[in-house]
C-alpha atoms as a PDB file:
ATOM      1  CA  UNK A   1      44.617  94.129 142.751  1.00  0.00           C
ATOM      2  CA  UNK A   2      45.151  92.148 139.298  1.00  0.00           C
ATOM      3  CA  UNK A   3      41.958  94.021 138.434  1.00  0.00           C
ATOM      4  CA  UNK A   4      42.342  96.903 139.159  1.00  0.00           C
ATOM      5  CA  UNK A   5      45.914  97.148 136.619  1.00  0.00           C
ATOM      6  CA  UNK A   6      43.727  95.720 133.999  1.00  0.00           C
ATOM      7  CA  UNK A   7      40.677  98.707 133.994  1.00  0.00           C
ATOM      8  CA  UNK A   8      44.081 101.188 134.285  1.00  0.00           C
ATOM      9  CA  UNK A   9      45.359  99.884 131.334  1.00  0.00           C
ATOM     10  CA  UNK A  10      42.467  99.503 129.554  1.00  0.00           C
ATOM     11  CA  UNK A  11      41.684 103.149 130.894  1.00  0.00           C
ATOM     12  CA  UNK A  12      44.574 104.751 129.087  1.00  0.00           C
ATOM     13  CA  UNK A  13      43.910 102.885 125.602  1.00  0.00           C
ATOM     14  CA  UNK A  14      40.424 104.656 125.603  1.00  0.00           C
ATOM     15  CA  UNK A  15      41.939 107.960 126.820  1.00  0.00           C
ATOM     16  CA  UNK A  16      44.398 107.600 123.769  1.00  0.00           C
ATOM     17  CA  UNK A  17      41.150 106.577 121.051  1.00  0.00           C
ATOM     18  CA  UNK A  18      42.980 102.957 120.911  1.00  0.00           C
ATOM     19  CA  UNK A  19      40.821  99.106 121.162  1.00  0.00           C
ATOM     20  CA  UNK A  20      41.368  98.075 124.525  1.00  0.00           C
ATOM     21  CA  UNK A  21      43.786  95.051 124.635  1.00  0.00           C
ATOM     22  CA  UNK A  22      42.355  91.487 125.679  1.00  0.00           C
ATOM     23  CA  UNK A  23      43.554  89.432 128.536  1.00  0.00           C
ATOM     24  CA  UNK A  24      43.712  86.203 128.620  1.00  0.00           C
ATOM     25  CA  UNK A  25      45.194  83.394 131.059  1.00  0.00           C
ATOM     26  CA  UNK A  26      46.575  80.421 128.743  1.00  0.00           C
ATOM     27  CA  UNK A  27      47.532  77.554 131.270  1.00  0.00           C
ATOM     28  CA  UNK A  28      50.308  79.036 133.126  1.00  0.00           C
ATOM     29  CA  UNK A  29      50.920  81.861 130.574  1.00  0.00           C
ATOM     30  CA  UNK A  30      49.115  84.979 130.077  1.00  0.00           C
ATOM     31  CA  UNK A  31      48.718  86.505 126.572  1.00  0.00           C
ATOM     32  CA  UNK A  32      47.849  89.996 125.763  1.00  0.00           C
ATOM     33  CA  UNK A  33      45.966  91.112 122.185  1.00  0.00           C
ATOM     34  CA  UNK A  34      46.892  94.229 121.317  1.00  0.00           C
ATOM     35  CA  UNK A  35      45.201  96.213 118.453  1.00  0.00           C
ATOM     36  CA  UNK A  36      46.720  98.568 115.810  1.00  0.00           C
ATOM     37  CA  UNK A  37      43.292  99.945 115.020  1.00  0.00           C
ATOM     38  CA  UNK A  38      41.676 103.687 116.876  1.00  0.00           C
ATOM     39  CA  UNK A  39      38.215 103.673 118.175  1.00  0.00           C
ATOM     40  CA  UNK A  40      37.424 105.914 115.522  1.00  0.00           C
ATOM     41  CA  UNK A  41      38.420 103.282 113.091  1.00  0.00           C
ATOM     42  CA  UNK A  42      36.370 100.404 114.476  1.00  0.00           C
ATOM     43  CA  UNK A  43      34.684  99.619 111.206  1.00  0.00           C
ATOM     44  CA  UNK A  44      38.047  98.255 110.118  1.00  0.00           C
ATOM     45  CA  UNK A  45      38.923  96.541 113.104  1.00  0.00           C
ATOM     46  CA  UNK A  46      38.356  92.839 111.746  1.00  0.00           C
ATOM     47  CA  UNK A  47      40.610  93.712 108.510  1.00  0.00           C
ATOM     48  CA  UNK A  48      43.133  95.517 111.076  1.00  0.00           C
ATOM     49  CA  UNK A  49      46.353  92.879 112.144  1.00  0.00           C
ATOM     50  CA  UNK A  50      46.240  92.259 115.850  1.00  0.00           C
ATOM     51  CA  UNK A  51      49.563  91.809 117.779  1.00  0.00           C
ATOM     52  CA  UNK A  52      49.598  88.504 119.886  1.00  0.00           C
ATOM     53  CA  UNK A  53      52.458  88.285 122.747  1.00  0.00           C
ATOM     54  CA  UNK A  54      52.648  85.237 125.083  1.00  0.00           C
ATOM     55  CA  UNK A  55      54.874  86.179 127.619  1.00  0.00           C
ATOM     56  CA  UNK A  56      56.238  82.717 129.315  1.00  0.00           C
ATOM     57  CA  UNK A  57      57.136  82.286 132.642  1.00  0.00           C
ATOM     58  CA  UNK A  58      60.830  81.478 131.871  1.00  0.00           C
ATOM     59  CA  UNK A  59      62.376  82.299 128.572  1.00  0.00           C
ATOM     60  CA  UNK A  60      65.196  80.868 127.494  1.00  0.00           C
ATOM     61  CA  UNK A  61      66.813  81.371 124.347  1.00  0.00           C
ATOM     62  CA  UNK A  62      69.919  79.397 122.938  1.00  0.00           C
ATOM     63  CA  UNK A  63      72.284  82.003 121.354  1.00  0.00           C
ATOM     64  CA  UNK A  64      74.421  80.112 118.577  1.00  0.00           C
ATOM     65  CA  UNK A  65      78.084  81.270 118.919  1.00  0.00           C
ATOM     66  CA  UNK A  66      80.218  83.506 117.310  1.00  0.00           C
ATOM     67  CA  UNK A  67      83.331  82.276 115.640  1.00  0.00           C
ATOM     68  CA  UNK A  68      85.777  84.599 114.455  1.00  0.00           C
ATOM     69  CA  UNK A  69      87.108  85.250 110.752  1.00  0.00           C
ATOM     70  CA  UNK A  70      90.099  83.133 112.792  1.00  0.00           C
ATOM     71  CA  UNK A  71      88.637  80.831 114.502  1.00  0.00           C
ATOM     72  CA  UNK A  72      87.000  79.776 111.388  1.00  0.00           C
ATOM     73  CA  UNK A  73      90.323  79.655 109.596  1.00  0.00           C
ATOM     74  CA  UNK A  74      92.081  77.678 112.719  1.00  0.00           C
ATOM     75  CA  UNK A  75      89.092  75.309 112.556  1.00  0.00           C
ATOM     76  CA  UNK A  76      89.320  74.370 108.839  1.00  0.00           C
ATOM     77  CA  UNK A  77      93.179  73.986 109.151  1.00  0.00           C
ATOM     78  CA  UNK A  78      92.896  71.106 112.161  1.00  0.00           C
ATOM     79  CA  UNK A  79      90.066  69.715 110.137  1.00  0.00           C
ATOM     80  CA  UNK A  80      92.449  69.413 107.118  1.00  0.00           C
ATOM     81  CA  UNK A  81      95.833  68.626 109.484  1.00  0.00           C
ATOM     82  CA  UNK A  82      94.379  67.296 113.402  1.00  0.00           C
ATOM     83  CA  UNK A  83      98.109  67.234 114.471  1.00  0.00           C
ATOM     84  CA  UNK A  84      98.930  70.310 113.497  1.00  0.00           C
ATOM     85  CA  UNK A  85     100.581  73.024 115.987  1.00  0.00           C
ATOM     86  CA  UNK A  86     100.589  76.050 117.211  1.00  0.00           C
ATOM     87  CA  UNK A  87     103.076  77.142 115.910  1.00  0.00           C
ATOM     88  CA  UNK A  88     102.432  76.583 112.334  1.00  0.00           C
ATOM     89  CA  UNK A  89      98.720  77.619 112.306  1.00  0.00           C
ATOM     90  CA  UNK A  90     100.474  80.409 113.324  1.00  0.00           C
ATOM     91  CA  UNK A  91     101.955  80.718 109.924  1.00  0.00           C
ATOM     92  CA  UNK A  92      99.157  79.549 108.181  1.00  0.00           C
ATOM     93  CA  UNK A  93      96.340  82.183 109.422  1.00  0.00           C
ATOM     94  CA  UNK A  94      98.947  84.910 109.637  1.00  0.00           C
ATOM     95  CA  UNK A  95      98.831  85.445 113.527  1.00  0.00           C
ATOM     96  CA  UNK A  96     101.080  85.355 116.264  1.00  0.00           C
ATOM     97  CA  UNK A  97     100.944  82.084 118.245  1.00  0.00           C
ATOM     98  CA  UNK A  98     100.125  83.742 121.389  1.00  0.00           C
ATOM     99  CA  UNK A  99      96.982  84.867 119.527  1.00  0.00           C
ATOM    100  CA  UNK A 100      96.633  81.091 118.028  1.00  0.00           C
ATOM    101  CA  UNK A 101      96.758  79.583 122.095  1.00  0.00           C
ATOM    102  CA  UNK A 102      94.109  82.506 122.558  1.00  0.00           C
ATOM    103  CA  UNK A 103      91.936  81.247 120.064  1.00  0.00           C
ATOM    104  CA  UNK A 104      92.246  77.796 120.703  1.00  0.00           C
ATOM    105  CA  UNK A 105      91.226  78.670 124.581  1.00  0.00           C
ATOM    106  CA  UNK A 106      88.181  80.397 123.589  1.00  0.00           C
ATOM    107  CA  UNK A 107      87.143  77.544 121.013  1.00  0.00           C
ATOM    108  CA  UNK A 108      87.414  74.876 123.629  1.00  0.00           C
ATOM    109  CA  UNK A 109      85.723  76.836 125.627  1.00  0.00           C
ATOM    110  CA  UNK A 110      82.765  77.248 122.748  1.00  0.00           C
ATOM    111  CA  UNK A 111      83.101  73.161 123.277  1.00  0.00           C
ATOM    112  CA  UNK A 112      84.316  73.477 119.227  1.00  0.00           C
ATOM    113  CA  UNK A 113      87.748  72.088 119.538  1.00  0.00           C
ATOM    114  CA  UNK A 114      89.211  69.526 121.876  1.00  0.00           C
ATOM    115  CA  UNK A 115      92.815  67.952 122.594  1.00  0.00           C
ATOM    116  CA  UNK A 116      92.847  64.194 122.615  1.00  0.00           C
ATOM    117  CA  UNK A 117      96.417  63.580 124.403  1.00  0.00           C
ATOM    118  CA  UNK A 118      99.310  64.823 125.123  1.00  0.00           C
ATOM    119  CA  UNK A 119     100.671  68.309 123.417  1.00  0.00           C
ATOM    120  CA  UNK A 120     102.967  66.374 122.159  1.00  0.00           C
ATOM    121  CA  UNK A 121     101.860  62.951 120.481  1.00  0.00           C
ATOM    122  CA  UNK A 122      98.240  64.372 121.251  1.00  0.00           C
ATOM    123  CA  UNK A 123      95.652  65.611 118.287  1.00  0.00           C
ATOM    124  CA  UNK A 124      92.975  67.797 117.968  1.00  0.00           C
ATOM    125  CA  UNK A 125      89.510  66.710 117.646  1.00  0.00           C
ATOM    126  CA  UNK A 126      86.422  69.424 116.223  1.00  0.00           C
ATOM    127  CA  UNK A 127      83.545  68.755 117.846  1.00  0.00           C
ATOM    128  CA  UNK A 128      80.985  70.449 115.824  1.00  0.00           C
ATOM    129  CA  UNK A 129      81.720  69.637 112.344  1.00  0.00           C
ATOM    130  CA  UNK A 130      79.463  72.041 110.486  1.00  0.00           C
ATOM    131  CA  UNK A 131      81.837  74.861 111.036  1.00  0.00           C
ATOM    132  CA  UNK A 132      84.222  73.562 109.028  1.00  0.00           C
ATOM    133  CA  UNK A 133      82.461  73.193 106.024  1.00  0.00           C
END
């Protein structure tokens, strides 16, 4: 059945006046070679660029995170002040400090920001440094 995909697709590229892609099986991969070049142009098929896609059987892809313009600036603060509250980062980035919990939540949730005891008496901790910088 595999082989009978393969002549269809190879099929239509000659219908079209295109180099027929090559198939290959790579371990547990398989790779297709598509070519830029016509028929009609197969003189210039060695100087032509040839497309190369190995498609893996699983792709994963790690996406770094977003941090917001506030976020950022709620991030430097604790790294400057790590007892500092809510309520005067608040102050300090210029938003409300429901929006400041908000933030917070979705930065611990990033695994950015931790709180190392109690909410009172307790600290905040940045995990991942390089965003304050």
């Amino acid at each position: 059945m595999q082989n009978f995909f393969v002549k269809t697709i190879v099929d239509e590229f000659k219908t079209y006046d295109l180099i027929a892609p090559e198939f290959k099986e790579v371990g547990e991969n398989f790779m297709v070679t598509v070519y830029k070049a016509r028929l009609s142009n197969i003189t210039q098929r060695k100087s032509q660029k040839k497309v190369t896609v190995k498609v893996p059987e699983k792709v994963t892809v790690k996406v770094p995170e977003k941090v917001t313009t506030n976020q950022n600036k709620i991030l430097k603060k604790i790294a400057g002040n790590s007892r500092i509250t809510a309520k005067e980062l608040a102050v300090v980035v210029g938003i409300s400090e429901r929006k400041i919990k908000e933030n917070i939540g979705k930065l611990k949730e990033k695994r950015l920001l931790c709180r190392i005891g109690p909410d009172r008496g307790g600290h905040w901790e940045i995990i991942d440094r390089q965003r304050t910088k």
